[in-house]
C-alpha atoms as a PDB file:
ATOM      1  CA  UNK A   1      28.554  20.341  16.527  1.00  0.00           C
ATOM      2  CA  UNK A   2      29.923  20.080  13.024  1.00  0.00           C
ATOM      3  CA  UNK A   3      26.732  20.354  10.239  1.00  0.00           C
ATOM      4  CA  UNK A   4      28.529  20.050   7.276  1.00  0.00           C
ATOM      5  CA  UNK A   5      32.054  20.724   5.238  1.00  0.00           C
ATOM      6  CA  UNK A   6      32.852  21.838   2.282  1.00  0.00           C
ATOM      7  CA  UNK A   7      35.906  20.896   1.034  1.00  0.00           C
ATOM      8  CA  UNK A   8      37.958  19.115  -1.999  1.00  0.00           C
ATOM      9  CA  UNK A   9      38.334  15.053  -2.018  1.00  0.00           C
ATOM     10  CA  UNK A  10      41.972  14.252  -0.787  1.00  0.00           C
ATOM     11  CA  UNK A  11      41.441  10.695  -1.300  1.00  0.00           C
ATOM     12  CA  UNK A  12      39.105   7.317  -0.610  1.00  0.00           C
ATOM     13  CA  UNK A  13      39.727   4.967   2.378  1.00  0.00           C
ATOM     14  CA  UNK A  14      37.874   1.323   2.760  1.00  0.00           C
ATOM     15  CA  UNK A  15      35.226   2.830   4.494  1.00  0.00           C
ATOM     16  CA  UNK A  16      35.071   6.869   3.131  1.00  0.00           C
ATOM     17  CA  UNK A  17      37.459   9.605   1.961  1.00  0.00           C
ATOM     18  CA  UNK A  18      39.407  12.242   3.195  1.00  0.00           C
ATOM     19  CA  UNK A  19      38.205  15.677   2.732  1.00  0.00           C
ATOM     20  CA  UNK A  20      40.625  18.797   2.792  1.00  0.00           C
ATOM     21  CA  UNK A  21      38.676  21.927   4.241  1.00  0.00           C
ATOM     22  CA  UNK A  22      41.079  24.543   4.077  1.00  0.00           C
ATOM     23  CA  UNK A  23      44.655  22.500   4.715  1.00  0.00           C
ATOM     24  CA  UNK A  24      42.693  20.379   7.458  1.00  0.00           C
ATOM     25  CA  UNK A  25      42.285  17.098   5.809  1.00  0.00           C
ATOM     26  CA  UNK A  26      39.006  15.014   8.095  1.00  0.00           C
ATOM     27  CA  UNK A  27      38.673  11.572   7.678  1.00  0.00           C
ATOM     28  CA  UNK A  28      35.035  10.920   6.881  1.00  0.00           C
ATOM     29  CA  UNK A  29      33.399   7.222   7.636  1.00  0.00           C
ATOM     30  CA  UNK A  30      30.698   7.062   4.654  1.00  0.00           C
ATOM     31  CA  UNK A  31      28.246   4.902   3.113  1.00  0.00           C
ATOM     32  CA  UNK A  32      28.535   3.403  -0.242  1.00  0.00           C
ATOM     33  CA  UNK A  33      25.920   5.766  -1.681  1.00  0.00           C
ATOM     34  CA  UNK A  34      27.950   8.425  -0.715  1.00  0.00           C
ATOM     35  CA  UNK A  35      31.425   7.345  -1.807  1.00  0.00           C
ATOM     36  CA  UNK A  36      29.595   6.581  -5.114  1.00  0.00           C
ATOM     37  CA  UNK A  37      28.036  10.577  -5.578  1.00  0.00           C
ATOM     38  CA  UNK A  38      31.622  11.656  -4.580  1.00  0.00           C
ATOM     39  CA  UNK A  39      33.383  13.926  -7.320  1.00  0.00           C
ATOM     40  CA  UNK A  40      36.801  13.165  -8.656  1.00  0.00           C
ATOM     41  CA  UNK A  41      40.349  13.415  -6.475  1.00  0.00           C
ATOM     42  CA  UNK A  42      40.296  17.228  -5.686  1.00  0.00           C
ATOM     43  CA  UNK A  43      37.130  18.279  -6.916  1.00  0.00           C
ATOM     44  CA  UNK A  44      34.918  20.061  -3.911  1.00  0.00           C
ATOM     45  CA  UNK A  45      32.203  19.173  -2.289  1.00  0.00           C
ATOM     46  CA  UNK A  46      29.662  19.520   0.765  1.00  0.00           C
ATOM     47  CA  UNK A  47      29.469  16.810   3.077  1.00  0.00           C
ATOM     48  CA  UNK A  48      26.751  16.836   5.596  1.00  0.00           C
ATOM     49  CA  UNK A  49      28.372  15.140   9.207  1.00  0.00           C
ATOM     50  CA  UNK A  50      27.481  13.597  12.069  1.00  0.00           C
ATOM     51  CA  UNK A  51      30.257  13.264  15.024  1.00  0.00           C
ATOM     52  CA  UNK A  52      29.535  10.153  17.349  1.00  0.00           C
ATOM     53  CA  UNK A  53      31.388  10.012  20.533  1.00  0.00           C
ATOM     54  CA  UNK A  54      31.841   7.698  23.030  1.00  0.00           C
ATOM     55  CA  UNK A  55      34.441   6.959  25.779  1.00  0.00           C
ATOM     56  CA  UNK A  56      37.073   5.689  23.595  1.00  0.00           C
ATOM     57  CA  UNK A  57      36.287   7.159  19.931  1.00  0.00           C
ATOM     58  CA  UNK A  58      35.629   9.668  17.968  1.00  0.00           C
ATOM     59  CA  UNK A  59      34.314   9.283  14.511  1.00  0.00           C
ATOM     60  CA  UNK A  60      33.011  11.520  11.817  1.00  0.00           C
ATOM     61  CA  UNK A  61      30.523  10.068   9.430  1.00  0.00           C
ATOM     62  CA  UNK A  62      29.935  11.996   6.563  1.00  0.00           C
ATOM     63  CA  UNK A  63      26.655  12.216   3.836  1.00  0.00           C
ATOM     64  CA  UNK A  64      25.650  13.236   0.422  1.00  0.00           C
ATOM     65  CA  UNK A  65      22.367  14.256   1.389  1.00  0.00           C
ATOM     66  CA  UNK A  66      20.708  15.772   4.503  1.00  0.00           C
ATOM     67  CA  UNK A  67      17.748  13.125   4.063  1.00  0.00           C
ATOM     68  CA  UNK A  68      20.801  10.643   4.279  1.00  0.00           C
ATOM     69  CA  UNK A  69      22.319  12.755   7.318  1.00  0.00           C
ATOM     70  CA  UNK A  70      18.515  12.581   9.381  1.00  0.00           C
ATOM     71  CA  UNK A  71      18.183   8.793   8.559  1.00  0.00           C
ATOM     72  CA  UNK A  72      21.088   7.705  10.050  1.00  0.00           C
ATOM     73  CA  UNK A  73      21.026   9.974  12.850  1.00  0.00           C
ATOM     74  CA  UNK A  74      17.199   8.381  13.294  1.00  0.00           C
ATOM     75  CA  UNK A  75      18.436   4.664  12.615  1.00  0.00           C
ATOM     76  CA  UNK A  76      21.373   4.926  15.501  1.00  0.00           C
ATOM     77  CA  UNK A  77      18.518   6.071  18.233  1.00  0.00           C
ATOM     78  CA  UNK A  78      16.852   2.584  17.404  1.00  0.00           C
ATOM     79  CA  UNK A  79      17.639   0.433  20.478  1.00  0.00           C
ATOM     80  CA  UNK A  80      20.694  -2.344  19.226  1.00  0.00           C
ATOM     81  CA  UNK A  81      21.434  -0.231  15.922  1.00  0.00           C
ATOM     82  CA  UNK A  82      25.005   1.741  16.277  1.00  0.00           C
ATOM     83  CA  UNK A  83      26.866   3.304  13.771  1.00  0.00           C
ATOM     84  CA  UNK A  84      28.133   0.345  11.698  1.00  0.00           C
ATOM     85  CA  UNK A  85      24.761  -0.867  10.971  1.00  0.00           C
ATOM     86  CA  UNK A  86      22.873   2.480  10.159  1.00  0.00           C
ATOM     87  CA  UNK A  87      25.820   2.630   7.659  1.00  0.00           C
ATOM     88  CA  UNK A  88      24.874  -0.686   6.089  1.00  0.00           C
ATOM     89  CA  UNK A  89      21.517   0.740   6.069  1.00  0.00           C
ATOM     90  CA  UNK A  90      22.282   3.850   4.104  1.00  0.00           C
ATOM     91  CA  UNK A  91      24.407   1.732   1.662  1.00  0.00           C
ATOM     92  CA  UNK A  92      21.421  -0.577   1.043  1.00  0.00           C
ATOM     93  CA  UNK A  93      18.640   2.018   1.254  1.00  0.00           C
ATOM     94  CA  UNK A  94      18.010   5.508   0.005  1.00  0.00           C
ATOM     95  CA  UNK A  95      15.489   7.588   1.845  1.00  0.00           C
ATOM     96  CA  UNK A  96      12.597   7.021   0.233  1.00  0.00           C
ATOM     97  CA  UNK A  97      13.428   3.307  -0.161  1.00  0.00           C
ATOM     98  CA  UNK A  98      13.421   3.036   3.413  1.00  0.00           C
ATOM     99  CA  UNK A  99      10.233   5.048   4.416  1.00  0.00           C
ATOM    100  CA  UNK A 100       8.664   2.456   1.647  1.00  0.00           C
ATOM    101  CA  UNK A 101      10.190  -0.162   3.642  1.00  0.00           C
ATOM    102  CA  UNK A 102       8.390   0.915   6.458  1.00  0.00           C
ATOM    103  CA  UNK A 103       4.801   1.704   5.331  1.00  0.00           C
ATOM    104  CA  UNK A 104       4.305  -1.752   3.899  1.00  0.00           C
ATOM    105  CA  UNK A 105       6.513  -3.737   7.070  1.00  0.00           C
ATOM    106  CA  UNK A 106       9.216  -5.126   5.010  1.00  0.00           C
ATOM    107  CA  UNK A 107      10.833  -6.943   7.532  1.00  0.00           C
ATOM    108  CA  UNK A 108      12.565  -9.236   5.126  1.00  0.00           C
ATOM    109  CA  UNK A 109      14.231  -6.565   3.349  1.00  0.00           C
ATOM    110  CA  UNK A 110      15.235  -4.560   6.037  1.00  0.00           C
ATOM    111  CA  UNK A 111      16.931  -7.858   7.572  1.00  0.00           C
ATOM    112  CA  UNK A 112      18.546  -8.739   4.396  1.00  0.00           C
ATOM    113  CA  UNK A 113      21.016  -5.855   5.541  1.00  0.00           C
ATOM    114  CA  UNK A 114      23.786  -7.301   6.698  1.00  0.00           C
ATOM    115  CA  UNK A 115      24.327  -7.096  10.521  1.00  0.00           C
ATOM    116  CA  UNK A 116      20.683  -6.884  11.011  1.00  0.00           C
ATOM    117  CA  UNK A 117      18.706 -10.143  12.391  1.00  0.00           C
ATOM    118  CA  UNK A 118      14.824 -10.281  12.161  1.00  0.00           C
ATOM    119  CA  UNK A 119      13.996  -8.359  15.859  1.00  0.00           C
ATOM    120  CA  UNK A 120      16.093  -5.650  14.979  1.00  0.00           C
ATOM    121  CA  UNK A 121      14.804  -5.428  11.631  1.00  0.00           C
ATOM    122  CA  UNK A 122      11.008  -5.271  13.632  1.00  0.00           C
ATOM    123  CA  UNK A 123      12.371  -2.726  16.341  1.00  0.00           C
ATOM    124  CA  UNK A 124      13.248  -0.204  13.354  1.00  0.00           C
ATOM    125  CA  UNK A 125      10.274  -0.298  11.515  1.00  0.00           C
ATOM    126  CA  UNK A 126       7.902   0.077  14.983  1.00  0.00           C
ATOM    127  CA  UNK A 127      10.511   2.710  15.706  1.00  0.00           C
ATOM    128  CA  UNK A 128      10.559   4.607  12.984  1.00  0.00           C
ATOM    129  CA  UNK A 129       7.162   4.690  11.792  1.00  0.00           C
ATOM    130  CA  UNK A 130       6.505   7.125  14.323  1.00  0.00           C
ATOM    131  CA  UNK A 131       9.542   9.328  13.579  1.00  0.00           C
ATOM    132  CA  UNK A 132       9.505   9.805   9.932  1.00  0.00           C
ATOM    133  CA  UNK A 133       7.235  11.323   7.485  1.00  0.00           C
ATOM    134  CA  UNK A 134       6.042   8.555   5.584  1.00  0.00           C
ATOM    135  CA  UNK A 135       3.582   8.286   2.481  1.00  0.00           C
ATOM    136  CA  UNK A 136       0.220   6.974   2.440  1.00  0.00           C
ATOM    137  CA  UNK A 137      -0.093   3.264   2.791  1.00  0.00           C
ATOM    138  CA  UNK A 138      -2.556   3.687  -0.354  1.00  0.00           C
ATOM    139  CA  UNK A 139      -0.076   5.059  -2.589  1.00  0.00           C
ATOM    140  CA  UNK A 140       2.703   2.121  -1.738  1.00  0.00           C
ATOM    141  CA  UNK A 141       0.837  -0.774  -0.409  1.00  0.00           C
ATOM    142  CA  UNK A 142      -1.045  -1.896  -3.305  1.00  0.00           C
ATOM    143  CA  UNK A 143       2.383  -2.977  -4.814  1.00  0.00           C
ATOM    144  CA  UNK A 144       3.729  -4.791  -1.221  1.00  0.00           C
ATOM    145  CA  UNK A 145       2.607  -7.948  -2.199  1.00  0.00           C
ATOM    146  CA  UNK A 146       3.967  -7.858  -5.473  1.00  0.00           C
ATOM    147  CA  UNK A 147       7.133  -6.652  -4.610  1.00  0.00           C
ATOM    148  CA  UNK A 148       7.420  -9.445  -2.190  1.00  0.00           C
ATOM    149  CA  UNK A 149       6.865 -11.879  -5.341  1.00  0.00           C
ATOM    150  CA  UNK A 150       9.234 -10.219  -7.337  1.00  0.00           C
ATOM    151  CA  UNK A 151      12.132 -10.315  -4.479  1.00  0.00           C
ATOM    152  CA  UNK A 152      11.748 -13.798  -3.872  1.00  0.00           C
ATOM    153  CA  UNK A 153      11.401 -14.525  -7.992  1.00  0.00           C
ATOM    154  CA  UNK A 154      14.804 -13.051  -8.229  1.00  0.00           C
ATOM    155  CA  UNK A 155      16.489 -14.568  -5.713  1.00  0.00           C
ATOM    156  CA  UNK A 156      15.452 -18.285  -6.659  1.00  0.00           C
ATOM    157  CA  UNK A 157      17.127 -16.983  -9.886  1.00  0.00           C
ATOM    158  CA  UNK A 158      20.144 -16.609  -7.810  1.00  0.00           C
ATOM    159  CA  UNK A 159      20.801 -12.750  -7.443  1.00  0.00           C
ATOM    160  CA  UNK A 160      21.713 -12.080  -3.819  1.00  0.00           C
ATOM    161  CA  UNK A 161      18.970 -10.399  -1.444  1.00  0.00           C
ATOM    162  CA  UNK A 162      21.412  -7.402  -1.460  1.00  0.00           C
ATOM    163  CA  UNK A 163      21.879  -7.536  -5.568  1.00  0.00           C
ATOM    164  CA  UNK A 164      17.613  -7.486  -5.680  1.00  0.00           C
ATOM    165  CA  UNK A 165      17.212  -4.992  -2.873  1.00  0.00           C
ATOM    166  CA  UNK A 166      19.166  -2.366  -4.961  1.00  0.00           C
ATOM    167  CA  UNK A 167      17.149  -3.251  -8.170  1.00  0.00           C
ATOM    168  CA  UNK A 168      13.688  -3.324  -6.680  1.00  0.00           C
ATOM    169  CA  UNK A 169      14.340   0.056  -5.153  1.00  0.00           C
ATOM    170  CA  UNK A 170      15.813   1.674  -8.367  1.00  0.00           C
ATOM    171  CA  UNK A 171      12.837   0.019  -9.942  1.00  0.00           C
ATOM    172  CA  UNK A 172      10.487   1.678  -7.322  1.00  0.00           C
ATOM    173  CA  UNK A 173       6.929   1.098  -6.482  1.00  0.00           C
ATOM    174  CA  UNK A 174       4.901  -0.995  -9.205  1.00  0.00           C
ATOM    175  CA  UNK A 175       2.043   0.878 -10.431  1.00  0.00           C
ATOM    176  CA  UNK A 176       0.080  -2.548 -11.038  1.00  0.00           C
ATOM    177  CA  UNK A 177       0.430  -5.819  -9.903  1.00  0.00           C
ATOM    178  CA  UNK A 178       1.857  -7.204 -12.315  1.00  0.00           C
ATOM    179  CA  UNK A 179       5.132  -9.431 -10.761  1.00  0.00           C
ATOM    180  CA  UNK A 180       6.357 -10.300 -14.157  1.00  0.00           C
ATOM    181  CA  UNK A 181       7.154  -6.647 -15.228  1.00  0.00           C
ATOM    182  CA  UNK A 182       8.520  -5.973 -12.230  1.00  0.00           C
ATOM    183  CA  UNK A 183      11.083  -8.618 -12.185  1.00  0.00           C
ATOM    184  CA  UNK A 184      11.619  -7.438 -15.845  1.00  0.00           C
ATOM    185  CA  UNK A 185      12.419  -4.610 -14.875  1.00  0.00           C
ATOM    186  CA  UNK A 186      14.535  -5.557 -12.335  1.00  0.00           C
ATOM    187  CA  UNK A 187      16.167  -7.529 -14.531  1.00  0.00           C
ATOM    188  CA  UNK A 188      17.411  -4.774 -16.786  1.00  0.00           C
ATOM    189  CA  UNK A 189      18.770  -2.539 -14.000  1.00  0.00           C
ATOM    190  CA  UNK A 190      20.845  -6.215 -12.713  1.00  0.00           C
ATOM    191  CA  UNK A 191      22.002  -6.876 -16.155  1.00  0.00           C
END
């Protein structure tokens, strides 16, 4: 229907931004990620869309990236995700951070999104294993266990699961197995 549009900011709402394409100002429902890679009041820019309907709403969600776009679009055809919560999901994880999530089974971190409960974090990653292109288990899954060691480390040192899942996935796959550097360095992107 609508793949993109390029336009200049007209302003931020709660949950997005307004964007003027050509005197037609569209109210865009966005997630964090993308309200945060937005350019200044007036400043253009290309949103990639998707338009959900139902029988008593129409919304336009709007993306910085096409890789955001296709995740969403593949998170609402899980059975019990809508719109809302593939939005949380976006905020919490990029693209890659997700398909990482889903080679090594983080269940955990993929319920720590709020509005997600442990089944429907399980029905997304049986889901969408099968749907995306996802790395080699080799390549990610030597640092799952780790990774699990450094989330709950920083936690019991009271960062919330959402404050850890954005540092852990900034910090990105360890390349040994090392849990103390990788809570150091998860520490540095928190402080």
């Amino acid at each position: 229907m609508i793949g993109f549009l390029d336009g200049s900011v007209a302003g931020l709402t709660v949950d997005g931004c307004f964007l003027d394409v050509n005197g037609v100002g569209y109210r865009l429902t966005c997630s964090t990620t993308t309200v945060a890679a937005l350019p200044g009041h007036g400043q253009r820019v290309r949103l990639f869309t998707h338009v959900h309907v139902r029988e008593d709403a129409l919304a336009l969600f709007g993306f910085a990236t096409e890789a955001e776009q296709h995740m969403f679009e593949l998170l609402i055809g899980v059975n019990g995700v809508g719109p809302k919560v593939a939005l949380q999901v976006c905020s919490s994880f990029s693209p890659d951070a997700l398909k990482r999530a889903l080679v090594t089974d983080d269940v955990a971190g993929i319920s720590a999104v709020p509005g997600i409960g442990k089944r429907t974090a399980q029905r997304i990653v049986l889901d969408l294993k099968e749907k995306m292109e996802l790395p080699d288990l080799e390549i990610v899954g030597s640092g799952r266990d780790t990774l699990t060691k450094a989330r709950s480390a920083l936690e019991n040192l009271g960062y919330s699961a959402g404050e850890v899942r954005v540092a852990l996935a900034e910090v990105g796959a360890p390349e040994a197995d090392n849990v103390e550097d990788v809570v150091r360095s998860a520490l540095k992107v928190l402080a």
